[in-house]
N, C-alpha and C. Protein backbone atom coordinates (compact mmCIF):
# COMPACT_ATOMS: atom_id res chain seq x y z
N UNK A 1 26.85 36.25 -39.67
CA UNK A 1 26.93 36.13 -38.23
C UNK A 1 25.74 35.34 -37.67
N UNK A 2 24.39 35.51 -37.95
CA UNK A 2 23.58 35.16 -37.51
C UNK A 2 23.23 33.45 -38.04
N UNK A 3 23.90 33.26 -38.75
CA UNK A 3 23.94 32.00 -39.58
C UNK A 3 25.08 30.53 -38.32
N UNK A 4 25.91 31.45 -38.67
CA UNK A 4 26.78 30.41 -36.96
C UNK A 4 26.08 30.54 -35.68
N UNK A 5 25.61 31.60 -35.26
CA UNK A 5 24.17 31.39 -34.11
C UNK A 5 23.60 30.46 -34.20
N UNK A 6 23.04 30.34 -35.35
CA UNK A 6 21.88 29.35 -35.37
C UNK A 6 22.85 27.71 -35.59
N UNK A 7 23.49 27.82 -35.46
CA UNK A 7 24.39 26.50 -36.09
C UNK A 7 25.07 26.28 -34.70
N UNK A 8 25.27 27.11 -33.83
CA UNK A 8 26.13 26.94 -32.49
C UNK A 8 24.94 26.47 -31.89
N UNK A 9 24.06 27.45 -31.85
CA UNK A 9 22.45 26.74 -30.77
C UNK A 9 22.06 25.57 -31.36
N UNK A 10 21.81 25.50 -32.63
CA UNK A 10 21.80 23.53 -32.83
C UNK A 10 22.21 22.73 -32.37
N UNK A 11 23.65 22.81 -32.29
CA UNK A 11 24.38 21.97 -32.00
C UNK A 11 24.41 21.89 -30.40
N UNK A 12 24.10 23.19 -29.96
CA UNK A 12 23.93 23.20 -28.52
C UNK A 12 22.65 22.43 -27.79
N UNK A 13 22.14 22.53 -28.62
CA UNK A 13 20.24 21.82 -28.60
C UNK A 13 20.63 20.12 -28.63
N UNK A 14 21.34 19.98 -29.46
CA UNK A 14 21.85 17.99 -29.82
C UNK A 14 22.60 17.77 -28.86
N UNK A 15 23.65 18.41 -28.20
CA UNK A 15 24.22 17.75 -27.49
C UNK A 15 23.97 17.74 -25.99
N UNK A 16 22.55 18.83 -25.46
CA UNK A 16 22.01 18.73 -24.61
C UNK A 16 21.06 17.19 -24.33
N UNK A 17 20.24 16.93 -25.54
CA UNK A 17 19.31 16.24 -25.66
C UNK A 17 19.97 15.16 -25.72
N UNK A 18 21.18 14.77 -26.31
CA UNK A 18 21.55 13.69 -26.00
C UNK A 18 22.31 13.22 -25.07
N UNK A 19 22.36 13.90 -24.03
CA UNK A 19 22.49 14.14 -23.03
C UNK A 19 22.06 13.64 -21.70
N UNK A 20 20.73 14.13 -22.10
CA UNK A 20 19.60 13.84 -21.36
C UNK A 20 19.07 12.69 -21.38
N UNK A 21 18.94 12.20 -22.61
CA UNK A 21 18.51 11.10 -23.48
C UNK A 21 19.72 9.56 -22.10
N UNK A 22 20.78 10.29 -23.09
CA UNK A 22 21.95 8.71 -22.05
C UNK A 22 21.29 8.29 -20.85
N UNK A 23 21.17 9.64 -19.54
CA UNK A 23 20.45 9.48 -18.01
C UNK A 23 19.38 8.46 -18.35
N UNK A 24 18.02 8.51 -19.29
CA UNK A 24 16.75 8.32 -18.97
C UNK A 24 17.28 6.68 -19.07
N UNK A 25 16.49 6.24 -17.75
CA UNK A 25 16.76 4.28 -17.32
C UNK A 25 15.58 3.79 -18.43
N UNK A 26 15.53 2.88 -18.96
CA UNK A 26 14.55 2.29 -19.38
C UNK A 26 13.81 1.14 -18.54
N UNK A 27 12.13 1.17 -18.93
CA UNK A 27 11.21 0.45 -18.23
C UNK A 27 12.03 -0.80 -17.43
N UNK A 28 12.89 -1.60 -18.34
CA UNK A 28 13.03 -2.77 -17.93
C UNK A 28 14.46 -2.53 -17.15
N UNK A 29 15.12 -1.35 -17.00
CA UNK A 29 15.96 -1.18 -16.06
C UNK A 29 15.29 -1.34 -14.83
N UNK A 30 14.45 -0.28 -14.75
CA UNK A 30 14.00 0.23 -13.65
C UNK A 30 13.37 -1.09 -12.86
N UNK A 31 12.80 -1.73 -13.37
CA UNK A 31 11.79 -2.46 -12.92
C UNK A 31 12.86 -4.13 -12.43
N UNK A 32 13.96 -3.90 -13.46
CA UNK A 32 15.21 -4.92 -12.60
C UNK A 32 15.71 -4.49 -11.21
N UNK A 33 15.75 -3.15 -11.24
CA UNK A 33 16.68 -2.68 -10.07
C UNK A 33 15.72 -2.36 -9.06
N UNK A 34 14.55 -2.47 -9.30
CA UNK A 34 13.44 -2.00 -7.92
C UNK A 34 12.00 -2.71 -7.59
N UNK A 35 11.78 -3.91 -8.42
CA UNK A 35 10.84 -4.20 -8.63
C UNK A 35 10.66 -5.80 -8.74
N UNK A 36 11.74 -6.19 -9.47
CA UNK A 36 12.00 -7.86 -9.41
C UNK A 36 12.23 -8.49 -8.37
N UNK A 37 12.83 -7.78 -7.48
CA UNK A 37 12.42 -8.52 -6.26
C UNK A 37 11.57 -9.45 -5.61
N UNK A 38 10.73 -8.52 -5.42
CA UNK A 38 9.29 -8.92 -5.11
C UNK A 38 8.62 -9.51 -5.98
N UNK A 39 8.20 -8.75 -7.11
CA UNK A 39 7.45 -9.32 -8.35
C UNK A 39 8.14 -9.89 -9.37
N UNK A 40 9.26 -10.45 -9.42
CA UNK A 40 9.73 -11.65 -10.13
C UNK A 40 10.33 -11.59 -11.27
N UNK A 41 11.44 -12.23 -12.53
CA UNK A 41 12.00 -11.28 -13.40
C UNK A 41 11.11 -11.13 -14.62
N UNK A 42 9.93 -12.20 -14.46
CA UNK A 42 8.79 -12.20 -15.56
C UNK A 42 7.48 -12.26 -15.02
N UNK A 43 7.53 -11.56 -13.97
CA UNK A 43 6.07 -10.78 -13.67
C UNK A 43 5.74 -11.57 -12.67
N UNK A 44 6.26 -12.97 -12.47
CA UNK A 44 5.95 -14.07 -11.30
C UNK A 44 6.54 -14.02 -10.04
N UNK A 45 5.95 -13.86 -8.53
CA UNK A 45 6.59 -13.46 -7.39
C UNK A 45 6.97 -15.20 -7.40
N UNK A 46 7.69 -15.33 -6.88
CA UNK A 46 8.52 -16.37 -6.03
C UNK A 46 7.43 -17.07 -5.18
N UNK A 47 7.13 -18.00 -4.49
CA UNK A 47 6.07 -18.73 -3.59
C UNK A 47 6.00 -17.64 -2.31
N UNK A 48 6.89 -17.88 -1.94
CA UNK A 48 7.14 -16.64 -0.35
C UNK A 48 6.65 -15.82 -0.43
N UNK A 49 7.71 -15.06 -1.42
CA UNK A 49 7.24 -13.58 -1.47
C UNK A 49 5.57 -13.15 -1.74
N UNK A 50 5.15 -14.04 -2.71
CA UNK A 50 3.67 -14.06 -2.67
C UNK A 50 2.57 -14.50 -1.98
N UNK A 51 3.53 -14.87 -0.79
CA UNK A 51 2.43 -15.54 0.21
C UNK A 51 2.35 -14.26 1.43
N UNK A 52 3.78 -14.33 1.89
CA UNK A 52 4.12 -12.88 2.95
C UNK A 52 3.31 -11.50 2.57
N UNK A 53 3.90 -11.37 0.95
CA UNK A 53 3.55 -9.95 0.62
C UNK A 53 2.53 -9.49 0.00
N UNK A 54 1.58 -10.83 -0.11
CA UNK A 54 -0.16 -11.17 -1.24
C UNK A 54 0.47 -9.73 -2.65
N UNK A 55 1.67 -10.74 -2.90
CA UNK A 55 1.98 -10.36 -4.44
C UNK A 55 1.75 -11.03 -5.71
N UNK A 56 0.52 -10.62 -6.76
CA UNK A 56 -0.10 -11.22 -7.23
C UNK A 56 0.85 -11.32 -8.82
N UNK A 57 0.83 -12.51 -9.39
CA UNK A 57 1.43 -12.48 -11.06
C UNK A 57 0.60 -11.72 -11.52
N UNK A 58 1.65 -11.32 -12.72
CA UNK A 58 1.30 -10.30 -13.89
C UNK A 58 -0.20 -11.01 -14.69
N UNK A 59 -0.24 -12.09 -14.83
CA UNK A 59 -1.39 -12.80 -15.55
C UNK A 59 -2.11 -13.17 -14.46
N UNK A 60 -2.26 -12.89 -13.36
CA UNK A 60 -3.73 -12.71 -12.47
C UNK A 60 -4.44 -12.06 -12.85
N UNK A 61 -5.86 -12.45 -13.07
CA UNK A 61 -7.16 -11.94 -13.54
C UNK A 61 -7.08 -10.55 -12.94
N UNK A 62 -7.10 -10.22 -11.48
CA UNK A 62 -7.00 -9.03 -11.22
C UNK A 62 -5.93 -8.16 -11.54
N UNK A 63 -4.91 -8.69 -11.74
CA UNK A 63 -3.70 -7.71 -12.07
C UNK A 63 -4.47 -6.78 -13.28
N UNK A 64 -4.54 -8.06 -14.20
CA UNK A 64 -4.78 -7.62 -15.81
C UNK A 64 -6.08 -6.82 -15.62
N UNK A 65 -7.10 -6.73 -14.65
CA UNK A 65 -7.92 -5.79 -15.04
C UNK A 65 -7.61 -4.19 -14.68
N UNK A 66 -6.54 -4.10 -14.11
CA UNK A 66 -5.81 -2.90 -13.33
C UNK A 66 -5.76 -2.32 -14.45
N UNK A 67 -5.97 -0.64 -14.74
CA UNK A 67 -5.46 0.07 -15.79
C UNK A 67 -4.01 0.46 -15.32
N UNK A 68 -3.61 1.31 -16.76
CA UNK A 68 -2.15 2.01 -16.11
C UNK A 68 -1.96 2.91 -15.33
N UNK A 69 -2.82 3.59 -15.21
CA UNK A 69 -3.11 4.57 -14.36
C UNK A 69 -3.34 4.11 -12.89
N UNK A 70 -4.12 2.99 -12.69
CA UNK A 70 -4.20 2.48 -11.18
C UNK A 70 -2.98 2.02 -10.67
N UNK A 71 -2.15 1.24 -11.37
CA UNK A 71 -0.70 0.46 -11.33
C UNK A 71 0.63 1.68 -11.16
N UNK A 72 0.13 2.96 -11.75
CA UNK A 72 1.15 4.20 -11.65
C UNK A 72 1.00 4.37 -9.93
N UNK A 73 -0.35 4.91 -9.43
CA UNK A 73 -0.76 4.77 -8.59
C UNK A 73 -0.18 4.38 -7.49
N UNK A 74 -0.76 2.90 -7.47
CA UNK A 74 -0.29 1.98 -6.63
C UNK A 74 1.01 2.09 -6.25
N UNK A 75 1.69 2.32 -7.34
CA UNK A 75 3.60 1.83 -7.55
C UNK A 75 3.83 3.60 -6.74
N UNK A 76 3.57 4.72 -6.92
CA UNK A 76 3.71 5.76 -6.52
C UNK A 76 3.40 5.63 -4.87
N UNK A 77 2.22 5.48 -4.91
CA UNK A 77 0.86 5.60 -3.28
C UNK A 77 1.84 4.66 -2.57
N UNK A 78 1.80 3.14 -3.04
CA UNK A 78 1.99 1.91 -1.97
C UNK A 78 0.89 1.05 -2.27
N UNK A 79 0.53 0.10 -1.94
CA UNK A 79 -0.54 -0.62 -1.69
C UNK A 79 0.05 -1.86 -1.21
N UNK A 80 -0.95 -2.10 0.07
CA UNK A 80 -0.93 -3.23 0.87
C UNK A 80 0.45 -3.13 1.40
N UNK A 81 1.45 -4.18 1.35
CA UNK A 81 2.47 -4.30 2.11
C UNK A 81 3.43 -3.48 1.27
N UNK A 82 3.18 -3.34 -0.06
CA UNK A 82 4.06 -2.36 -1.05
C UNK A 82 4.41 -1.12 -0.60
N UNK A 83 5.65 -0.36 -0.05
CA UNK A 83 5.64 0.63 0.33
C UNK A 83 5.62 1.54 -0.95
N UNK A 84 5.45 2.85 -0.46
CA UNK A 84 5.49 3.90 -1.81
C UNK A 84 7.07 4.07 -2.86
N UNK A 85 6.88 4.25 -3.53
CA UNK A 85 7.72 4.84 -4.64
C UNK A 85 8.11 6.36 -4.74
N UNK A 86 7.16 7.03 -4.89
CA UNK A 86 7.34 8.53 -4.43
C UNK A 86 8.69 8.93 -3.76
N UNK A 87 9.31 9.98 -4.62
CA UNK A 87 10.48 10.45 -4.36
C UNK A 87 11.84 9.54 -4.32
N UNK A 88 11.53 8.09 -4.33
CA UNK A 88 12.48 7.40 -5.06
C UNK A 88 12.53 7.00 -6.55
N UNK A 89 11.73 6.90 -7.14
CA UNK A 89 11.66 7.06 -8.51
C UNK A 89 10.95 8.48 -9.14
N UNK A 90 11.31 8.75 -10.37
CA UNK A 90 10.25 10.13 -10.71
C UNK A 90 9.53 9.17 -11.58
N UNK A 91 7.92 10.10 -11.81
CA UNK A 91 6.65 9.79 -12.40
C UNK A 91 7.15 8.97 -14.05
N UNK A 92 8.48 10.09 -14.88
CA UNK A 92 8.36 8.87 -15.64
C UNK A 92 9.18 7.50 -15.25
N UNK A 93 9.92 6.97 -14.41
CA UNK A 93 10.47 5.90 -14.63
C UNK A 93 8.88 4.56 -13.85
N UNK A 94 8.82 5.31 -13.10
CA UNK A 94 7.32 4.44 -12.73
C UNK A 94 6.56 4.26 -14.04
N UNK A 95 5.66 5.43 -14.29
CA UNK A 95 5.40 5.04 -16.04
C UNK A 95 6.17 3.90 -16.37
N UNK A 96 7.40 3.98 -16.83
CA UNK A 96 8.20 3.21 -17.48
C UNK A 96 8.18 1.62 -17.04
N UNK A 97 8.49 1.48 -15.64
CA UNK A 97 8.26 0.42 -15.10
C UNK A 97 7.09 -0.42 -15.07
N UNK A 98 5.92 0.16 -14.93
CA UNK A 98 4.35 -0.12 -14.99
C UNK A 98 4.73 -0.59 -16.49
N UNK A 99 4.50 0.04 -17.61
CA UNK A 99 4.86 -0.05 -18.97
C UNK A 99 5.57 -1.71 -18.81
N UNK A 100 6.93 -1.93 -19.02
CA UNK A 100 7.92 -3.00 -18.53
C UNK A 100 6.70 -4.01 -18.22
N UNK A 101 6.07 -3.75 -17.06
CA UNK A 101 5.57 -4.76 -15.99
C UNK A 101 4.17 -5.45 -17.29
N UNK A 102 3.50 -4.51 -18.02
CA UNK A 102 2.40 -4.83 -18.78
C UNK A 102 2.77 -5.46 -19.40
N UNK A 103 4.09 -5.70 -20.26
CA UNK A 103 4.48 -6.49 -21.21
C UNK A 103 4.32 -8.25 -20.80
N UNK A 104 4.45 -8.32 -19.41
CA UNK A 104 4.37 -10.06 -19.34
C UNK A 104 3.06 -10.63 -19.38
N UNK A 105 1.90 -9.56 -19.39
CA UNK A 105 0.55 -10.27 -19.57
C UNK A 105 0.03 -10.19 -21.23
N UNK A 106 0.77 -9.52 -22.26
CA UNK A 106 0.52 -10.05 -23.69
C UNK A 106 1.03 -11.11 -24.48
């Protein structure tokens, strides 16, 4: 008896997690559907947008000295004309996106 328990809750455990797993957006979702906009599909704002919104490329000296933690931040808080993120994304898809966004300055 206790042998199919443990074999029902396994299986109950896998098909939760993968589950869960399908929902989670990845970095470069997220950062298509909320973020390219403004900051561009490879990290580069558009002329405008970077003039209106002092949105800086991913390979700006200052970008790149930003840690991940300031860029979570920012993307959460707001900064400058950037409105906040907070409560439209959760902490990990920001992670995720920040993540995404680091990739165009290596």
């Amino acid at each position: 008896m206790s042998k199919s328990v443990r074999c029902i809750t396994a299986l109950a455990a896998v098909v939760f997690f993968s589950g869960a797993m399908s929902f989670a957006q990845s970095g470069e979702a997220v950062y298509k559907a909320h973020c390219q906009s403004c900051h561009g599909a490879a990290g580069v704002p558009n002329p405008g947008i970077a003039k209106a919104m002092g949105v800086k490329p991913a390979t700006d000296p200052a970008m790149k000295k930003l840690s991940e933690a300031q860029m979570v931040a920012s993307t959460k808080d707001g900064k400058g004309k950037m409105k906040p993120f907070a409560g439209k994304l959760t902490d990990a898809q920001i992670k995720a996106s920040v993540d995404y966004f680091r990739t165009f300055v290596k």
